[in-house]
PDB file of N, CA and C in Angstrom:
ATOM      1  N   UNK A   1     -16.513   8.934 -20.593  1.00  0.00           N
ATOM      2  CA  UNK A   1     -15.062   8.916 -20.648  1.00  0.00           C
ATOM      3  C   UNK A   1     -14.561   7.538 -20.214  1.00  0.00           C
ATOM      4  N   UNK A   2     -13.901   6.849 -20.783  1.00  0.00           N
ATOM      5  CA  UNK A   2     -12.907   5.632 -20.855  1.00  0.00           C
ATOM      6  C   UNK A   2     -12.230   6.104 -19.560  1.00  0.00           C
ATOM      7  N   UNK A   3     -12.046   5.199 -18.800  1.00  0.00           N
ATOM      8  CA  UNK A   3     -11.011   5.224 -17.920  1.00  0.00           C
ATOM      9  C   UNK A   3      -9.755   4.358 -17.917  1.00  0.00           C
ATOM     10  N   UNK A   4      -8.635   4.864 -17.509  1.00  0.00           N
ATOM     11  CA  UNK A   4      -7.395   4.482 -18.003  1.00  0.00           C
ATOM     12  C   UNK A   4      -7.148   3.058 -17.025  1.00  0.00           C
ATOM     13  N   UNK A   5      -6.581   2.111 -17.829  1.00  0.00           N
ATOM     14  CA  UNK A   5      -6.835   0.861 -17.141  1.00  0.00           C
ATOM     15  C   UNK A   5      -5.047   0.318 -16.465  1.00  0.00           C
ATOM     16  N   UNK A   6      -5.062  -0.175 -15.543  1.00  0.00           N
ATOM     17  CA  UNK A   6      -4.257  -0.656 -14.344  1.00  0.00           C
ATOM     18  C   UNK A   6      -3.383  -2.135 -14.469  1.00  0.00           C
ATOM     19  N   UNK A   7      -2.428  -2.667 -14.369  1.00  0.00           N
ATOM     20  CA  UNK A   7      -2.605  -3.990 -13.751  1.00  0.00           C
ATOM     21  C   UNK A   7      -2.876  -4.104 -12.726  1.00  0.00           C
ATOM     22  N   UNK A   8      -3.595  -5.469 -12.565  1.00  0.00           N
ATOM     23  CA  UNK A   8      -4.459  -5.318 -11.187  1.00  0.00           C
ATOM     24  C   UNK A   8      -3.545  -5.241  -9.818  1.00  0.00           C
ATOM     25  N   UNK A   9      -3.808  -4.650  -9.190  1.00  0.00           N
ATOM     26  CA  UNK A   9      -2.764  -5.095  -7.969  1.00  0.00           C
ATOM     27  C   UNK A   9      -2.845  -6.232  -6.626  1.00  0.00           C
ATOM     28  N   UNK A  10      -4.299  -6.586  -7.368  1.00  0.00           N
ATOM     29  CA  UNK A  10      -4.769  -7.929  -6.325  1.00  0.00           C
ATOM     30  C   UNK A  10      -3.803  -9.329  -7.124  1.00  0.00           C
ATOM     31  N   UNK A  11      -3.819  -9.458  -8.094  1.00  0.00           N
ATOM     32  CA  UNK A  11      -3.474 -10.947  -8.733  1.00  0.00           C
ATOM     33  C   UNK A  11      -2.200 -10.506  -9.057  1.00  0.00           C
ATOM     34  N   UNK A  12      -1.820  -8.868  -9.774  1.00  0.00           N
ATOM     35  CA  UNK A  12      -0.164  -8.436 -10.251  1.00  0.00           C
ATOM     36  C   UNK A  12      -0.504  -8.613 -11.667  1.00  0.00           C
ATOM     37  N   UNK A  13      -1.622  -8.967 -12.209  1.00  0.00           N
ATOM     38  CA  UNK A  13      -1.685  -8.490 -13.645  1.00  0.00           C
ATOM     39  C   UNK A  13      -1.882  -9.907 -14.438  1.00  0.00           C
ATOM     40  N   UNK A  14      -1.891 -10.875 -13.596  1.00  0.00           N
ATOM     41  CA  UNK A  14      -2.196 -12.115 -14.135  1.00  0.00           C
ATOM     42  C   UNK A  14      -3.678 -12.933 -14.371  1.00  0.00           C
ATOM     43  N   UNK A  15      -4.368 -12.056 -13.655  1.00  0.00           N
ATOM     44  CA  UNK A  15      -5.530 -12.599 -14.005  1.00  0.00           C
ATOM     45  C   UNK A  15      -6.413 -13.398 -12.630  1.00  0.00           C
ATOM     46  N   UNK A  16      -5.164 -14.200 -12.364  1.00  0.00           N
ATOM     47  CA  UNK A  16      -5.823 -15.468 -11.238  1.00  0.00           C
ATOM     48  C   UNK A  16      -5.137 -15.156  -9.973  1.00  0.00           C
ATOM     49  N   UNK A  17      -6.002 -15.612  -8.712  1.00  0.00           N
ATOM     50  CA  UNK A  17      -5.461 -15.367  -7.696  1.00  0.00           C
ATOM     51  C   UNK A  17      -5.295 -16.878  -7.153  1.00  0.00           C
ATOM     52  N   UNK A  18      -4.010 -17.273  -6.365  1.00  0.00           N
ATOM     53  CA  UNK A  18      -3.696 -18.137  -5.759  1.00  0.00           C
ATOM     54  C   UNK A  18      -4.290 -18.043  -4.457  1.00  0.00           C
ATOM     55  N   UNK A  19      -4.813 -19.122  -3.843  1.00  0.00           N
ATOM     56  CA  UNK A  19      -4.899 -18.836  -2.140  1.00  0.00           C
ATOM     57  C   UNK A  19      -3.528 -19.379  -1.710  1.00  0.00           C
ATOM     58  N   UNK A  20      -2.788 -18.462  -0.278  1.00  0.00           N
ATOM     59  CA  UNK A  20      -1.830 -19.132   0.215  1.00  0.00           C
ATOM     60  C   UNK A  20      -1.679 -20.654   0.613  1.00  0.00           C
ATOM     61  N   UNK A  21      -1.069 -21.473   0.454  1.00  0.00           N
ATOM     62  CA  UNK A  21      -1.248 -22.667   0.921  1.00  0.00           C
ATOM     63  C   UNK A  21      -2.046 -23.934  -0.081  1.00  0.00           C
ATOM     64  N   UNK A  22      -2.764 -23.094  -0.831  1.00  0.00           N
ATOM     65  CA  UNK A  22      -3.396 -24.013  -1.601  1.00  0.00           C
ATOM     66  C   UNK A  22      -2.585 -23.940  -3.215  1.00  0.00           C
ATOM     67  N   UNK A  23      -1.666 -24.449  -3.690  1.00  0.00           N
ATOM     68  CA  UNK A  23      -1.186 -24.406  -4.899  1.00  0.00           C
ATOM     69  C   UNK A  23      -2.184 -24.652  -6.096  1.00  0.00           C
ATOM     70  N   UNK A  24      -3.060 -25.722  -6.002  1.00  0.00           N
ATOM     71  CA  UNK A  24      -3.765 -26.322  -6.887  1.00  0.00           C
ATOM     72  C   UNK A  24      -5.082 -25.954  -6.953  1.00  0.00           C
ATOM     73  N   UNK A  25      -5.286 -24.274  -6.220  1.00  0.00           N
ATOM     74  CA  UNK A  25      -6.779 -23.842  -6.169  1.00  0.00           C
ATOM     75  C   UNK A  25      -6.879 -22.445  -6.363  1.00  0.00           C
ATOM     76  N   UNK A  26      -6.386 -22.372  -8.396  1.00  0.00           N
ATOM     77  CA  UNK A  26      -6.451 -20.798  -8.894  1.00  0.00           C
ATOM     78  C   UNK A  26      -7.832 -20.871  -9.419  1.00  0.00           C
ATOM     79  N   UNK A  27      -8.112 -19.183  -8.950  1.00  0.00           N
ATOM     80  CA  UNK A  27      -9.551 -18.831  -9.136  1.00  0.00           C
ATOM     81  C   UNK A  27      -8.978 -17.415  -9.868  1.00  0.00           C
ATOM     82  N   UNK A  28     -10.365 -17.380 -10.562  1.00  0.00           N
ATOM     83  CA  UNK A  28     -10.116 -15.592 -11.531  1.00  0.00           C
ATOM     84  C   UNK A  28     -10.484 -14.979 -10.324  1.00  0.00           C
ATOM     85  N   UNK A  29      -9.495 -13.828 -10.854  1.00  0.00           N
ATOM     86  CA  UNK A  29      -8.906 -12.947  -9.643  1.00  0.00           C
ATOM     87  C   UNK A  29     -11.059 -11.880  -9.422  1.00  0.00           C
ATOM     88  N   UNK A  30     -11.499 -11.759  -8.565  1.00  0.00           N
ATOM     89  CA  UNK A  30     -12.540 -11.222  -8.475  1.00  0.00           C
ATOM     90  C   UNK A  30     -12.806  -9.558  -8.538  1.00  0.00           C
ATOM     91  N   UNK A  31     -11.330  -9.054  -8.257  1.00  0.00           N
ATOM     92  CA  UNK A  31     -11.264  -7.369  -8.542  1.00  0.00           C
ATOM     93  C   UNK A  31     -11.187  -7.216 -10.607  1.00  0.00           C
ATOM     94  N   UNK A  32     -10.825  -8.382 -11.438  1.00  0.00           N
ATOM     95  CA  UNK A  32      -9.966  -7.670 -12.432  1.00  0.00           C
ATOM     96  C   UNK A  32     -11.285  -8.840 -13.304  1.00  0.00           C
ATOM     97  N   UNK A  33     -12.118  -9.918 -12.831  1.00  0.00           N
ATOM     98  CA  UNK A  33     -12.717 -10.918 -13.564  1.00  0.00           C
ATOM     99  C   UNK A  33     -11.753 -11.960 -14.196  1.00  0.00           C
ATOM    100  N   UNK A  34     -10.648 -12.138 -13.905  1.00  0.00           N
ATOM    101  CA  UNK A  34      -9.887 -12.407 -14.636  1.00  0.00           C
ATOM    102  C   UNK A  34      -9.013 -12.142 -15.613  1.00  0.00           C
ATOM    103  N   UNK A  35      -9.005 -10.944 -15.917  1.00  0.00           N
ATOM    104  CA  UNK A  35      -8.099 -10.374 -17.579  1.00  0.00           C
ATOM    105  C   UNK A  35      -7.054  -9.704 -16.417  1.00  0.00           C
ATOM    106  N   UNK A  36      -7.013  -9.502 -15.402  1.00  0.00           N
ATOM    107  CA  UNK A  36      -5.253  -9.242 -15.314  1.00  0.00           C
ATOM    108  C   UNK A  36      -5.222  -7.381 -15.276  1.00  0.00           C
ATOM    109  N   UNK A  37      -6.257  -6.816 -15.760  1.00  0.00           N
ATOM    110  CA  UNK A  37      -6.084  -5.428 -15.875  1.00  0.00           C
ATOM    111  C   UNK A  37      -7.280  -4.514 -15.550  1.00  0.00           C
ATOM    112  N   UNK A  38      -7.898  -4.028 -15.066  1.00  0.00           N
ATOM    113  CA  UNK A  38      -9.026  -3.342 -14.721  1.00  0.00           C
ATOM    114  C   UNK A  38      -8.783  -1.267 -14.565  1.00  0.00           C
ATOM    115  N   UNK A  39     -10.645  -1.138 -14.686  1.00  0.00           N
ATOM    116  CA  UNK A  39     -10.347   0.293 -15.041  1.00  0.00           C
ATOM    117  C   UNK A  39      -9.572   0.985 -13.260  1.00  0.00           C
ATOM    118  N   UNK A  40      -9.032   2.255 -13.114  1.00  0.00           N
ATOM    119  CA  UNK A  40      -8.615   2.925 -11.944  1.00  0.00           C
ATOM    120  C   UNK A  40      -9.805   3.149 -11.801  1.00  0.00           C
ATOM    121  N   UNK A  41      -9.660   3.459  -9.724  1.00  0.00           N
ATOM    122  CA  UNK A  41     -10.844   3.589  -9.137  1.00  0.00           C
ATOM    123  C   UNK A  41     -10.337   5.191  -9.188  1.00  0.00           C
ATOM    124  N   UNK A  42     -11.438   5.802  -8.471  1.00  0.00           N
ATOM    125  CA  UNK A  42     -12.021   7.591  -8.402  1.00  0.00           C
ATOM    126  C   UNK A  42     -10.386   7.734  -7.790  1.00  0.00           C
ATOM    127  N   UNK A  43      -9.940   7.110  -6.534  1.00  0.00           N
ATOM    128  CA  UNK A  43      -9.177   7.035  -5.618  1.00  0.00           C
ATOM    129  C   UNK A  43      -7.670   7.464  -6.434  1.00  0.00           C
ATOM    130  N   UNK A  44      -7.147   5.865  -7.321  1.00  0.00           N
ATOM    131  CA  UNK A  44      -6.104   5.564  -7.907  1.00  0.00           C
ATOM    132  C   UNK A  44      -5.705   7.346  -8.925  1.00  0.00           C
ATOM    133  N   UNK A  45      -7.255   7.093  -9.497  1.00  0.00           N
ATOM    134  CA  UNK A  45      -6.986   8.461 -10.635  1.00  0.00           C
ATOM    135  C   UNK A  45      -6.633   9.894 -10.063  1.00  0.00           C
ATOM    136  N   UNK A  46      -7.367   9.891  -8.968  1.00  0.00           N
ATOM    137  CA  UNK A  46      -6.650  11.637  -8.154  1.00  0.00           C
ATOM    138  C   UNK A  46      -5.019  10.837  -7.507  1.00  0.00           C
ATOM    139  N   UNK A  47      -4.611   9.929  -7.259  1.00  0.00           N
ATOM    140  CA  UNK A  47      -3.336  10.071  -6.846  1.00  0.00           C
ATOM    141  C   UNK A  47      -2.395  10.456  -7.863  1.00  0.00           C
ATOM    142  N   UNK A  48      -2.646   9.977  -8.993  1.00  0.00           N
ATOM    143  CA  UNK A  48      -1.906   9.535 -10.480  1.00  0.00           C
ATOM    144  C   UNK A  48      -2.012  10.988 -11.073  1.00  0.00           C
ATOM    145  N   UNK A  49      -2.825  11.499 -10.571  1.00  0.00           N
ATOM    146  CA  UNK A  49      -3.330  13.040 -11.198  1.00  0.00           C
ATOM    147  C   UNK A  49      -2.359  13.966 -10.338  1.00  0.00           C
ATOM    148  N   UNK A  50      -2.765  13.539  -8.851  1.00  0.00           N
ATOM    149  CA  UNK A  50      -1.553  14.409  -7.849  1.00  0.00           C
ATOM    150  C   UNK A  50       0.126  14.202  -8.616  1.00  0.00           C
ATOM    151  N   UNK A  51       0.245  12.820  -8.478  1.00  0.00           N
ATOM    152  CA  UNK A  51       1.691  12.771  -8.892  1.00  0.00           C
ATOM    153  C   UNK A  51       2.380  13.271 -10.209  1.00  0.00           C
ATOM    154  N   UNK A  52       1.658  13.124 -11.216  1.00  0.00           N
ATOM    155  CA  UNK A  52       1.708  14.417 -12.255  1.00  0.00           C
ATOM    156  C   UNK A  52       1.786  15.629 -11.831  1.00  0.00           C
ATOM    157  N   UNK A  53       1.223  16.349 -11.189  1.00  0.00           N
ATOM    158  CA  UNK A  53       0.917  17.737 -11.055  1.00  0.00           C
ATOM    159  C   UNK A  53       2.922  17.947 -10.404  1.00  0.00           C
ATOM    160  N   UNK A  54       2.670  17.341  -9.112  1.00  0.00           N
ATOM    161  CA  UNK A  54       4.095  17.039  -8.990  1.00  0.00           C
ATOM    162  C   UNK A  54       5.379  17.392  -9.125  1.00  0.00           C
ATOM    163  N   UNK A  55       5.153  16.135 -10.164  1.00  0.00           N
ATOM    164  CA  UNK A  55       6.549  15.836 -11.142  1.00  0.00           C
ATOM    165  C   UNK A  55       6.363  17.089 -12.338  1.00  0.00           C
ATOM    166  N   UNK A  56       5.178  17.531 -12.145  1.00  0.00           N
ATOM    167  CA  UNK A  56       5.441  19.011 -13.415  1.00  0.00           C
ATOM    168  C   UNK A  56       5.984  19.947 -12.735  1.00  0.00           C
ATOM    169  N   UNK A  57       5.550  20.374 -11.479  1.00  0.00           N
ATOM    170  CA  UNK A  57       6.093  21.632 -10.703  1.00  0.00           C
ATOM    171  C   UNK A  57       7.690  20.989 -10.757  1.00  0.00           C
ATOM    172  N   UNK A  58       8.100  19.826 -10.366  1.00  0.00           N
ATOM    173  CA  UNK A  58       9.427  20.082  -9.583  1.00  0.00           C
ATOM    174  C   UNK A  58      10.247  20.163 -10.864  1.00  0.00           C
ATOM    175  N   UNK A  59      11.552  20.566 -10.441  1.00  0.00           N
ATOM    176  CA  UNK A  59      12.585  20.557 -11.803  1.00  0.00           C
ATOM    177  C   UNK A  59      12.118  22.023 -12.549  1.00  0.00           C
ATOM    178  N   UNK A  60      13.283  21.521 -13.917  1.00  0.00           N
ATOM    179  CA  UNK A  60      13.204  22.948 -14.623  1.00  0.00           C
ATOM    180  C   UNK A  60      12.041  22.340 -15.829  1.00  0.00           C
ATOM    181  N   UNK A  61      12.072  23.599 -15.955  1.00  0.00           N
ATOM    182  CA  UNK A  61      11.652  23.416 -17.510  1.00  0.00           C
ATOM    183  C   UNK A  61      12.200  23.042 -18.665  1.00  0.00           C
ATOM    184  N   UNK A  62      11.352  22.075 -19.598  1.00  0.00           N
ATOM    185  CA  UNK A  62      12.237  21.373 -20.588  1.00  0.00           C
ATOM    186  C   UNK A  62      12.828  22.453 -21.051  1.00  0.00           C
ATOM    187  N   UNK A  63      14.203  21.962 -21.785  1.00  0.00           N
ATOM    188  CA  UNK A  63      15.128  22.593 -22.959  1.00  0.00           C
ATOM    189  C   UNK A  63      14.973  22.341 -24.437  1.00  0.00           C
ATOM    190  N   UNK A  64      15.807  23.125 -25.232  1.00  0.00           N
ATOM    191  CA  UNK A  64      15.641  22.321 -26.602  1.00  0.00           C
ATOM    192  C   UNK A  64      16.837  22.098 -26.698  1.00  0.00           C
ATOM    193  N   UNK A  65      17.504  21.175 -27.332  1.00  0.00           N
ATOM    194  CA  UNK A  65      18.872  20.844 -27.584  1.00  0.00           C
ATOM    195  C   UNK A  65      19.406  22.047 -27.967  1.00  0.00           C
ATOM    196  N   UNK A  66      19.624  22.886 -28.651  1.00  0.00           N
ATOM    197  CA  UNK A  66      19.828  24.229 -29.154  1.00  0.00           C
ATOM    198  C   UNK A  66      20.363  24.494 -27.882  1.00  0.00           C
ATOM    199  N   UNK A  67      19.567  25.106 -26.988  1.00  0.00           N
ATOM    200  CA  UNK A  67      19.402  26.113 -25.311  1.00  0.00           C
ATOM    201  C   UNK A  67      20.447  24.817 -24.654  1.00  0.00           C
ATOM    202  N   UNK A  68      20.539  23.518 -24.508  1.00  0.00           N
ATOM    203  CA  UNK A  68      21.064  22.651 -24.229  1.00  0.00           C
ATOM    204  C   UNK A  68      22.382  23.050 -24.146  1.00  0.00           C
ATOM    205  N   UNK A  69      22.832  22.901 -26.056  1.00  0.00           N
ATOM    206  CA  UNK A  69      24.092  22.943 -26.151  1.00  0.00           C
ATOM    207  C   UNK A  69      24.550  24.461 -26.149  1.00  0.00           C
ATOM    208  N   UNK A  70      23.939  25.528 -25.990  1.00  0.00           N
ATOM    209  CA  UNK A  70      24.523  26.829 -25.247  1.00  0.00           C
ATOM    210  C   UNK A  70      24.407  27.642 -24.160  1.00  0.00           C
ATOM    211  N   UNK A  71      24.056  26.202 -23.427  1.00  0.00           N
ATOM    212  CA  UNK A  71      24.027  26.106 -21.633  1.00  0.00           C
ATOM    213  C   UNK A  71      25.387  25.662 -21.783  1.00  0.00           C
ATOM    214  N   UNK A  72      25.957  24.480 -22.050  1.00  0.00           N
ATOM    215  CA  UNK A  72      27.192  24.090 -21.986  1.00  0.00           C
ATOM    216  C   UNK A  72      28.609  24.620 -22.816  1.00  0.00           C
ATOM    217  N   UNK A  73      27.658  25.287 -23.414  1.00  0.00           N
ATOM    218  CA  UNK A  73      29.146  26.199 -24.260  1.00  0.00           C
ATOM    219  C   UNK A  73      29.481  27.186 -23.176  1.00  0.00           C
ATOM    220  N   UNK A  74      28.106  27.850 -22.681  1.00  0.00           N
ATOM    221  CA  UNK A  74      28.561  28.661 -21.944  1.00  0.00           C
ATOM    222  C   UNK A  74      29.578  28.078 -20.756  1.00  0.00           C
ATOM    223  N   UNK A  75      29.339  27.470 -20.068  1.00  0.00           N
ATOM    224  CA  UNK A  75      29.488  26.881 -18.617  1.00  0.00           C
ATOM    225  C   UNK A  75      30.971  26.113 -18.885  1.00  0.00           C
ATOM    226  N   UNK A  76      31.273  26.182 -20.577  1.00  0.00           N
ATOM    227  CA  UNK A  76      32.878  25.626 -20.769  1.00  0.00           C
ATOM    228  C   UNK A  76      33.510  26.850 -20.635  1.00  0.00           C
ATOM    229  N   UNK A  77      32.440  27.807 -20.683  1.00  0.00           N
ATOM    230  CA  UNK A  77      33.878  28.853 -21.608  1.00  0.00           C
ATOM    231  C   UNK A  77      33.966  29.778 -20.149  1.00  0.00           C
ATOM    232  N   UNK A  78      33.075  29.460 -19.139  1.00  0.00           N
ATOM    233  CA  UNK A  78      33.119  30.257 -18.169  1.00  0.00           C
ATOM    234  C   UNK A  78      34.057  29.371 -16.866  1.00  0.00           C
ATOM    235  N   UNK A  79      33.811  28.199 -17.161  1.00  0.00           N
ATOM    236  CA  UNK A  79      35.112  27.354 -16.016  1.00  0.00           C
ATOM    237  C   UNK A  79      36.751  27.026 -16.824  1.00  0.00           C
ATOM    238  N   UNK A  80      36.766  27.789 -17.932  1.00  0.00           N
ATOM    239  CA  UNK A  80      38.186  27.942 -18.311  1.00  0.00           C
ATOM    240  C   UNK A  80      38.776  29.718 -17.889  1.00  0.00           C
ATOM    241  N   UNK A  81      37.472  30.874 -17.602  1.00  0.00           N
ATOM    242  CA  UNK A  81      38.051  31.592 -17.258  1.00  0.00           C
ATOM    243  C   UNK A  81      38.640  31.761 -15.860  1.00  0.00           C
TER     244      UNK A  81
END
């Protein structure tokens, strides 16, 4: 299985890492090899997995525009009575 790939969060997706202080001494970033994007660790993927699970429990369940617009028909015709 392919694992779903990141910008890196060591360099920010650029590839190279600056040392502080040294302007003129970029090196490829050593977490990403340089390309700026690397696969998620075991770690990243159960958080990303938690926060899905989540964001599915909370809230309602989707609508269809249909159920949409006779949620709001209703809810007109019931704050004019």
């Amino acid at each position: 299985m392919d694992r779903p790939e990141i910008d890196c969060p060591d360099c920010d997706g650029y590839g190279v890492r600056m040392e502080p202080f040294k302007l003129d001494d970029a090196s490829d970033c050593p977490s990403c090899n340089g390309e700026g994007r690397r696969p998620m660790t075991d770690d990243e993927l159960a958080d990303a997995a938690e926060a899905q699970h989540e964001a599915m429990c909370e809230g309602e369940p989707p609508m269809s525009m249909d159920e949409m617009h006779q949620r709001a028909h209703r809810e007109k015709m019931e704050s004019r009575a």
